[in-house]
PDB file of N, CA and C in Angstrom:
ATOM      1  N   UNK A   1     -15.619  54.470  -0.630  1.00  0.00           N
ATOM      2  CA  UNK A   1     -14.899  55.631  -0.175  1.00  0.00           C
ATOM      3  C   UNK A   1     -14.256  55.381   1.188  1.00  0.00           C
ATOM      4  N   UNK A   2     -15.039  54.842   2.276  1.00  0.00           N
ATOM      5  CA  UNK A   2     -14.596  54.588   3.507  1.00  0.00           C
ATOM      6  C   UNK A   2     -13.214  53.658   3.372  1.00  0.00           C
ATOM      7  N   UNK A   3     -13.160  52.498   2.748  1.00  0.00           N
ATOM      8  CA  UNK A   3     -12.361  51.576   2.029  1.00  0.00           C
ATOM      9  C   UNK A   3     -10.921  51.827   1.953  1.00  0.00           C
ATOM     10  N   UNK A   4     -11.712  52.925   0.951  1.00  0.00           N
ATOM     11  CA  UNK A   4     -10.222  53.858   0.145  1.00  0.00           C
ATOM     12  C   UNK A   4      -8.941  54.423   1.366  1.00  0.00           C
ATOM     13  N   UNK A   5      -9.803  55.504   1.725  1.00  0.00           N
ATOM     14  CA  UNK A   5      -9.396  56.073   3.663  1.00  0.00           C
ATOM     15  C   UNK A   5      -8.780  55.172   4.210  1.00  0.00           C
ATOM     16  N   UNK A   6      -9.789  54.353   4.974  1.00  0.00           N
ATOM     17  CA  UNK A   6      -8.768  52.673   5.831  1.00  0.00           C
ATOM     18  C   UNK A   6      -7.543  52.532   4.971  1.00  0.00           C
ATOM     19  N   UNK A   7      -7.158  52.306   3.865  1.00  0.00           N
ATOM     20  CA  UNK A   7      -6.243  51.280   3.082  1.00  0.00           C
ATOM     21  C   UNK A   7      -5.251  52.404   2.868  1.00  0.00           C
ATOM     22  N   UNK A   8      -5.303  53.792   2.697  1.00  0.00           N
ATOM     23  CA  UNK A   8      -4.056  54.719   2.700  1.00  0.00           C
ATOM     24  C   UNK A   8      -4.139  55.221   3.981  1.00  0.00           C
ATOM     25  N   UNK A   9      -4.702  55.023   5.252  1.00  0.00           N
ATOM     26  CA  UNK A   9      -4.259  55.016   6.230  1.00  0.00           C
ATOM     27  C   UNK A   9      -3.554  54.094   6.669  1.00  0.00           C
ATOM     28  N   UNK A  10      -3.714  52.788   6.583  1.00  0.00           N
ATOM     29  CA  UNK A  10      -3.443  51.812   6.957  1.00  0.00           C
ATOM     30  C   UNK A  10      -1.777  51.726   6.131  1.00  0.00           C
ATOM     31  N   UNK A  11      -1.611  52.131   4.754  1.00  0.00           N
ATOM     32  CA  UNK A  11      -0.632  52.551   4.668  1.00  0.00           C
ATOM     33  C   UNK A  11       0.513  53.397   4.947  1.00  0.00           C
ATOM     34  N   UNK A  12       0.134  54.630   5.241  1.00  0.00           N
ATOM     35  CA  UNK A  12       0.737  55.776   5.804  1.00  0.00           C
ATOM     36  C   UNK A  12       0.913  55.211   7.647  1.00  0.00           C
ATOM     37  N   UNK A  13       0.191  54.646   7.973  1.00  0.00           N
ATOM     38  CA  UNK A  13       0.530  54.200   9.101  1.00  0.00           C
ATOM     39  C   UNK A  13       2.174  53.206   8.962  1.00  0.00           C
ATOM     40  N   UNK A  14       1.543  52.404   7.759  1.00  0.00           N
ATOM     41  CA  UNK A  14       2.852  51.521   7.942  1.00  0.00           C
ATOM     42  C   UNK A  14       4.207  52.075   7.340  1.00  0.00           C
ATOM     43  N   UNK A  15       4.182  53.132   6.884  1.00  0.00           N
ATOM     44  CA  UNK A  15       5.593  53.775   6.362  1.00  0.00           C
ATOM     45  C   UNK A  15       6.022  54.725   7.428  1.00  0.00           C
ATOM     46  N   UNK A  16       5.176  55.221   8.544  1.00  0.00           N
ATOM     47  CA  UNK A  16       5.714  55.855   9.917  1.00  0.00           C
ATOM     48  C   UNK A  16       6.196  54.736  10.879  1.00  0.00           C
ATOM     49  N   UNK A  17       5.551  53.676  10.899  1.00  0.00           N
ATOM     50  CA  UNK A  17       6.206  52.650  11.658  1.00  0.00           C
ATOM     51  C   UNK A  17       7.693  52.040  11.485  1.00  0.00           C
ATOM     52  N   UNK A  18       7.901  51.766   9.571  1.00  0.00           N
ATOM     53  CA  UNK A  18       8.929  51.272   9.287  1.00  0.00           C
ATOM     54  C   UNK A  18       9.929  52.566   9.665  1.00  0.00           C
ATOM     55  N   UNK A  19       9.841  53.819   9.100  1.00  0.00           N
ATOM     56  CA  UNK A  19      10.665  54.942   9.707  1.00  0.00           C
ATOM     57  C   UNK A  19      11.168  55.263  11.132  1.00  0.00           C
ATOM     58  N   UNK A  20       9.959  54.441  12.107  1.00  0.00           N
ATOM     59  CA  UNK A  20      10.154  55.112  13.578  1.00  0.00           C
ATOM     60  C   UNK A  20      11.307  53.725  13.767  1.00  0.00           C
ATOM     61  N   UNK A  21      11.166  52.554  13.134  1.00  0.00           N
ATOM     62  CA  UNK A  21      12.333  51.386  13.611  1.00  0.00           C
ATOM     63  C   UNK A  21      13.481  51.894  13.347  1.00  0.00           C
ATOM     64  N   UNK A  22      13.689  52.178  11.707  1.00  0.00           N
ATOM     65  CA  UNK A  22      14.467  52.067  11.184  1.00  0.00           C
ATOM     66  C   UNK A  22      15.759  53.523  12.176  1.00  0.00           C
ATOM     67  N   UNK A  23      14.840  54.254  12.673  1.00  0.00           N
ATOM     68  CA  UNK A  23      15.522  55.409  12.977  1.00  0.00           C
ATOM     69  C   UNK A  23      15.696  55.347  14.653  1.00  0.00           C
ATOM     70  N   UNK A  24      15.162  54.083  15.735  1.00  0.00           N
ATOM     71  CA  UNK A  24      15.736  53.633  16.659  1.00  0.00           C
ATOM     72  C   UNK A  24      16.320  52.644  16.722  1.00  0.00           C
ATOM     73  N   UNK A  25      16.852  51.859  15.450  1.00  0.00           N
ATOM     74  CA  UNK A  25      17.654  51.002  15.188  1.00  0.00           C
ATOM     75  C   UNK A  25      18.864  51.733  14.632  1.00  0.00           C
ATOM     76  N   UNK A  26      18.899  52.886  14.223  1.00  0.00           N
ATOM     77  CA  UNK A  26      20.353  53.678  13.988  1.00  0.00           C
ATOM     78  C   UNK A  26      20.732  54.157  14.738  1.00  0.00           C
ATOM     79  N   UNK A  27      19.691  54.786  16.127  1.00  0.00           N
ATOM     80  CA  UNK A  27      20.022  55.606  17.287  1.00  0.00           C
ATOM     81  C   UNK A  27      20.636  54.904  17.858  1.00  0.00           C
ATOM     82  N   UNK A  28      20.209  53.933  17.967  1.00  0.00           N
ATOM     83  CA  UNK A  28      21.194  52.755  18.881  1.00  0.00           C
ATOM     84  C   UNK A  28      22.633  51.844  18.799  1.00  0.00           C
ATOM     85  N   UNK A  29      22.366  52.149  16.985  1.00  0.00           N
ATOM     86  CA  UNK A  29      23.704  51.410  17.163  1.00  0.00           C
ATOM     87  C   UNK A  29      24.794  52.638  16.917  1.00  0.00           C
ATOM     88  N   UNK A  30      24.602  53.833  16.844  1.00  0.00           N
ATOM     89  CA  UNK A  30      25.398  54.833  17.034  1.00  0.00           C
ATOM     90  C   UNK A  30      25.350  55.053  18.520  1.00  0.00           C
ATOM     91  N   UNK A  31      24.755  55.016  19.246  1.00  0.00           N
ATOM     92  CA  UNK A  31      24.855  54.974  20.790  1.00  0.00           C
ATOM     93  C   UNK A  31      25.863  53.854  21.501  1.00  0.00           C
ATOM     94  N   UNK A  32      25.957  52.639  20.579  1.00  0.00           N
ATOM     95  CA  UNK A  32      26.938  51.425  20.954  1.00  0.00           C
ATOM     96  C   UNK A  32      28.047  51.938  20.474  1.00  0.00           C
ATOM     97  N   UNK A  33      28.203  52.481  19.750  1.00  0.00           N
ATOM     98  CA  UNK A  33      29.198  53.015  18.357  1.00  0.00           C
ATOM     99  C   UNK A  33      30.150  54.241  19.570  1.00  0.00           C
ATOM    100  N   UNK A  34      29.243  54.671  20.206  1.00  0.00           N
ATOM    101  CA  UNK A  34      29.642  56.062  21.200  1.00  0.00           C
ATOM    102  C   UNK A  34      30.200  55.463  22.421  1.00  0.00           C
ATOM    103  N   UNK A  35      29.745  54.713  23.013  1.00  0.00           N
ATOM    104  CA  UNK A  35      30.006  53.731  24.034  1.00  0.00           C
ATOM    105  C   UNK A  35      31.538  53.008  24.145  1.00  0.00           C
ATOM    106  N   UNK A  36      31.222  52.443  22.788  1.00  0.00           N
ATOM    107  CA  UNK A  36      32.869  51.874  22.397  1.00  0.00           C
ATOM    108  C   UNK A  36      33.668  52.509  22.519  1.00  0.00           C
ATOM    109  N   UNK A  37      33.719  54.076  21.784  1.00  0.00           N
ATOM    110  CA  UNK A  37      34.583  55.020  21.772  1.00  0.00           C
ATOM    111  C   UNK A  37      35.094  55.610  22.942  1.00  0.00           C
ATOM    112  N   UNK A  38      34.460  55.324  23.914  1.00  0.00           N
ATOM    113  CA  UNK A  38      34.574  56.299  25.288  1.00  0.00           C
ATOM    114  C   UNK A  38      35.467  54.911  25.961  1.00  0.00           C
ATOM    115  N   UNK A  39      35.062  53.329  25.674  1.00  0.00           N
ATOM    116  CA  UNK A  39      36.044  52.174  26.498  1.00  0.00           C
ATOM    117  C   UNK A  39      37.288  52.415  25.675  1.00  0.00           C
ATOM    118  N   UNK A  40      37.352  52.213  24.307  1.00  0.00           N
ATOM    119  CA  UNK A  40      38.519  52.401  23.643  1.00  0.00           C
ATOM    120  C   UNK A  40      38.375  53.472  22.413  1.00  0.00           C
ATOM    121  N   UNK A  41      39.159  54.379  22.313  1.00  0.00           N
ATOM    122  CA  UNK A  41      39.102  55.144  21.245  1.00  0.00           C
ATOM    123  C   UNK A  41      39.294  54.693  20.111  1.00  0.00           C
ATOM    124  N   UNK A  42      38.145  54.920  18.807  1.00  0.00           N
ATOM    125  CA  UNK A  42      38.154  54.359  17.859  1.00  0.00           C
ATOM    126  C   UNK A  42      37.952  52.890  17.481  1.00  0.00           C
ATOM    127  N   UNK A  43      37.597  51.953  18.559  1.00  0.00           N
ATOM    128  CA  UNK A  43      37.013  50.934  18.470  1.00  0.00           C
ATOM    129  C   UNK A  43      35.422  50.999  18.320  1.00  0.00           C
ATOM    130  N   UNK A  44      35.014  52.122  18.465  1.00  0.00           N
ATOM    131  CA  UNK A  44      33.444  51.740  18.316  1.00  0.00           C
ATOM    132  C   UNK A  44      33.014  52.185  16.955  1.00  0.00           C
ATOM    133  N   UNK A  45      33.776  52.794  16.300  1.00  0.00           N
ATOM    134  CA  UNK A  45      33.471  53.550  14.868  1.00  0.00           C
ATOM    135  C   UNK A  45      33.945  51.998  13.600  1.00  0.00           C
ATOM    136  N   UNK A  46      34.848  50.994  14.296  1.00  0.00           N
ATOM    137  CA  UNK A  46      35.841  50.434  13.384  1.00  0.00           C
ATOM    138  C   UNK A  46      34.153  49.000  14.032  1.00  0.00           C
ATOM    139  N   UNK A  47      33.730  48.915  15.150  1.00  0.00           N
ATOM    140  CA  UNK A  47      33.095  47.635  14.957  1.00  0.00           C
ATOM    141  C   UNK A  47      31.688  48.357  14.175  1.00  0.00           C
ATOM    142  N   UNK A  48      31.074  49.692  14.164  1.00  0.00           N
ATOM    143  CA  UNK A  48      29.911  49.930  13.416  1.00  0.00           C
ATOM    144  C   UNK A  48      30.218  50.088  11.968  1.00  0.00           C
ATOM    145  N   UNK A  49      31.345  50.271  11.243  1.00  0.00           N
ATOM    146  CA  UNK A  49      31.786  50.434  10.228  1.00  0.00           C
ATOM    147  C   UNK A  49      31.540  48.587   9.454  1.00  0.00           C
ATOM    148  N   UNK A  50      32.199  47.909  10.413  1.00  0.00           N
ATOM    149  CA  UNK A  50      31.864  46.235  10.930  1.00  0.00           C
ATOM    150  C   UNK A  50      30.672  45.838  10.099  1.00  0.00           C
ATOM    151  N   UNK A  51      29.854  46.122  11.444  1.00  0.00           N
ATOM    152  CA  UNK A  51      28.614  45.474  11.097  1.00  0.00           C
ATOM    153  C   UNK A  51      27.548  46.128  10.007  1.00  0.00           C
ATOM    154  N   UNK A  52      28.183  47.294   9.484  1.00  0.00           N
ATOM    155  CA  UNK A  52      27.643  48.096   8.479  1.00  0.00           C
ATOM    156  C   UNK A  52      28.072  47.357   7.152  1.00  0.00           C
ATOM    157  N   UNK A  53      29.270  46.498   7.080  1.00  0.00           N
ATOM    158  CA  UNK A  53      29.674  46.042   6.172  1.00  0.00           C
ATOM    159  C   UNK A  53      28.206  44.502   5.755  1.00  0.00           C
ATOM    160  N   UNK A  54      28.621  43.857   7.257  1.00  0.00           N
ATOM    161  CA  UNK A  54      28.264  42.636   6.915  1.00  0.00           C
ATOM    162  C   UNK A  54      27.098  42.046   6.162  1.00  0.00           C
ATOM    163  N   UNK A  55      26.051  43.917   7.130  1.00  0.00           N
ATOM    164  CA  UNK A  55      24.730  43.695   6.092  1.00  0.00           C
ATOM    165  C   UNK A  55      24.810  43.849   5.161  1.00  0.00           C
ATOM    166  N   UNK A  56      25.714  44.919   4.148  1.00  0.00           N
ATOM    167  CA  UNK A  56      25.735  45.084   3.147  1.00  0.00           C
ATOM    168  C   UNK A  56      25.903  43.450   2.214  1.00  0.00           C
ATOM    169  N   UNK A  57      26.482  42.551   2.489  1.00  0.00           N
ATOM    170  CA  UNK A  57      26.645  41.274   1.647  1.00  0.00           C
ATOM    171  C   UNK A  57      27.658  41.768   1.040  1.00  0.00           C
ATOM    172  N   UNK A  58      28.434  40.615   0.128  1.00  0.00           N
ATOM    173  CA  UNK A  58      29.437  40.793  -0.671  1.00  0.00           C
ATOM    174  C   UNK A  58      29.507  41.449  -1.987  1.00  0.00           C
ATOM    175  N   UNK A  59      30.601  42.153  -2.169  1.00  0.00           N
ATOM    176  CA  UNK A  59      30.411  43.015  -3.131  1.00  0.00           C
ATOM    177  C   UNK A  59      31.023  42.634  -4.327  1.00  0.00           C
ATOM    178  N   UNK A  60      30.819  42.775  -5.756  1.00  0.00           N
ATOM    179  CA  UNK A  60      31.303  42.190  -6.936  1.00  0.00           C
ATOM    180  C   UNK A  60      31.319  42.726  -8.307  1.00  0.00           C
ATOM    181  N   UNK A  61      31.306  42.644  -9.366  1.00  0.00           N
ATOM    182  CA  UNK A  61      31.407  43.413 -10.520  1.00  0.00           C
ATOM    183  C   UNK A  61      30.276  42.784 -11.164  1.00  0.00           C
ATOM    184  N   UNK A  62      29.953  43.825 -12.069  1.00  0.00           N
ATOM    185  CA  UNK A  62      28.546  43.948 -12.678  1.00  0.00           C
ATOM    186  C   UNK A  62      27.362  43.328 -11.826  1.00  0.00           C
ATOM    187  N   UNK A  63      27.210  43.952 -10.386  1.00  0.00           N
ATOM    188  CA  UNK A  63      26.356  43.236  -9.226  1.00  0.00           C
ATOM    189  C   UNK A  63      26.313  42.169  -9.129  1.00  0.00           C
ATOM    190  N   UNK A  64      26.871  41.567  -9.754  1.00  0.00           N
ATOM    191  CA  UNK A  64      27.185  40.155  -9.085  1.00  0.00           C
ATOM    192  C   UNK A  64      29.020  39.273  -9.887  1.00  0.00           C
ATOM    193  N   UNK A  65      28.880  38.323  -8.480  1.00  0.00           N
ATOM    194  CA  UNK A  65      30.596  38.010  -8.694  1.00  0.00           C
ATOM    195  C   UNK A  65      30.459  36.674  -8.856  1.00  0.00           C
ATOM    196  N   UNK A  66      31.189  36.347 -10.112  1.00  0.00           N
ATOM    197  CA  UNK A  66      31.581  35.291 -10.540  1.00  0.00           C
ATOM    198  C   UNK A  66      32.794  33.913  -9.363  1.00  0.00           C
ATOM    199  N   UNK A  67      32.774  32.914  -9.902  1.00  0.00           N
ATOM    200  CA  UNK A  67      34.230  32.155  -8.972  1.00  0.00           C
ATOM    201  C   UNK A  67      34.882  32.506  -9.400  1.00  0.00           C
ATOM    202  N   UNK A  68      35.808  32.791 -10.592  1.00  0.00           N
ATOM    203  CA  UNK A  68      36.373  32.954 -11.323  1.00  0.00           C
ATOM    204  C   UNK A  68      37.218  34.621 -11.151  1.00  0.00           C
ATOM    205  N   UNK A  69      36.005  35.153 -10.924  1.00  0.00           N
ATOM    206  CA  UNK A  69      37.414  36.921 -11.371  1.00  0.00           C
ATOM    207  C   UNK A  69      36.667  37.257  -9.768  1.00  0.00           C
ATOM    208  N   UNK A  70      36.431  36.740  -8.813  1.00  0.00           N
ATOM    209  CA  UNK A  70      36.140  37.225  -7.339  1.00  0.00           C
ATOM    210  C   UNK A  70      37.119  37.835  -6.554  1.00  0.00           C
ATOM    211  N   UNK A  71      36.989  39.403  -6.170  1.00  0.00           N
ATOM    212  CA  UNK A  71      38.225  39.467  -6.188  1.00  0.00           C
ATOM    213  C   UNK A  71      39.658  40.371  -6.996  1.00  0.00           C
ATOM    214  N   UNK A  72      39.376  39.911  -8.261  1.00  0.00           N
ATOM    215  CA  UNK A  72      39.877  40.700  -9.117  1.00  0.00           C
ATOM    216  C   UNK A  72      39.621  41.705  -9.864  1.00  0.00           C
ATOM    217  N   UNK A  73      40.322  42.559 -10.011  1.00  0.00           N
ATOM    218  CA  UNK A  73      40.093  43.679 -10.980  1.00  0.00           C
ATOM    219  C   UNK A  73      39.857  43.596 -12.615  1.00  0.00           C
ATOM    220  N   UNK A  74      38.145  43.652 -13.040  1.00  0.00           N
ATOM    221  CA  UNK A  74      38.218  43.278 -14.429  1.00  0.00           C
ATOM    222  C   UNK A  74      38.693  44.652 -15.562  1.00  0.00           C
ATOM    223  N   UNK A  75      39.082  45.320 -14.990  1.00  0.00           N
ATOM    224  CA  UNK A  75      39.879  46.479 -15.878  1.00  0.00           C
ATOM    225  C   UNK A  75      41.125  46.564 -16.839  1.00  0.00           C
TER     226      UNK A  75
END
């Protein structure tokens, strides 16, 4: 029983942790994002838009992209 407790604490601990990053790692880069905007207008929305891309990885048809139709429209 004690076991049980530790191990869904120990869980619930770790899904508040990943949440508390994940949500001062957005504060911040919307804070860079705000920053930009105030040196140049609309440069800070166009580099977080940026680096929002890059994580995403490349994008392709039927989740994944061939050499061949990369690129192209298979419609």
């Amino acid at each position: 029983m004690n076991t049980a407790i530790i191990v869904v604490a120990l869980i619930v601990i770790g899904i508040l942790a990943t949440t508390a990053v994940i949500t001062r790692r957005d504060r911040r880069s919307r804070a860079i994002a705000d920053q930009l905007d105030v040196d140049d207008p609309g440069s800070g929305l166009r580099a977080h838009a940026d680096a929002e891309r890059q994580q995403e990885g490349p994008r392709g048809e039927a989740g994944g992209m061939s050499w061949s139709a990369g690129g192209h429209n298979s419609a």
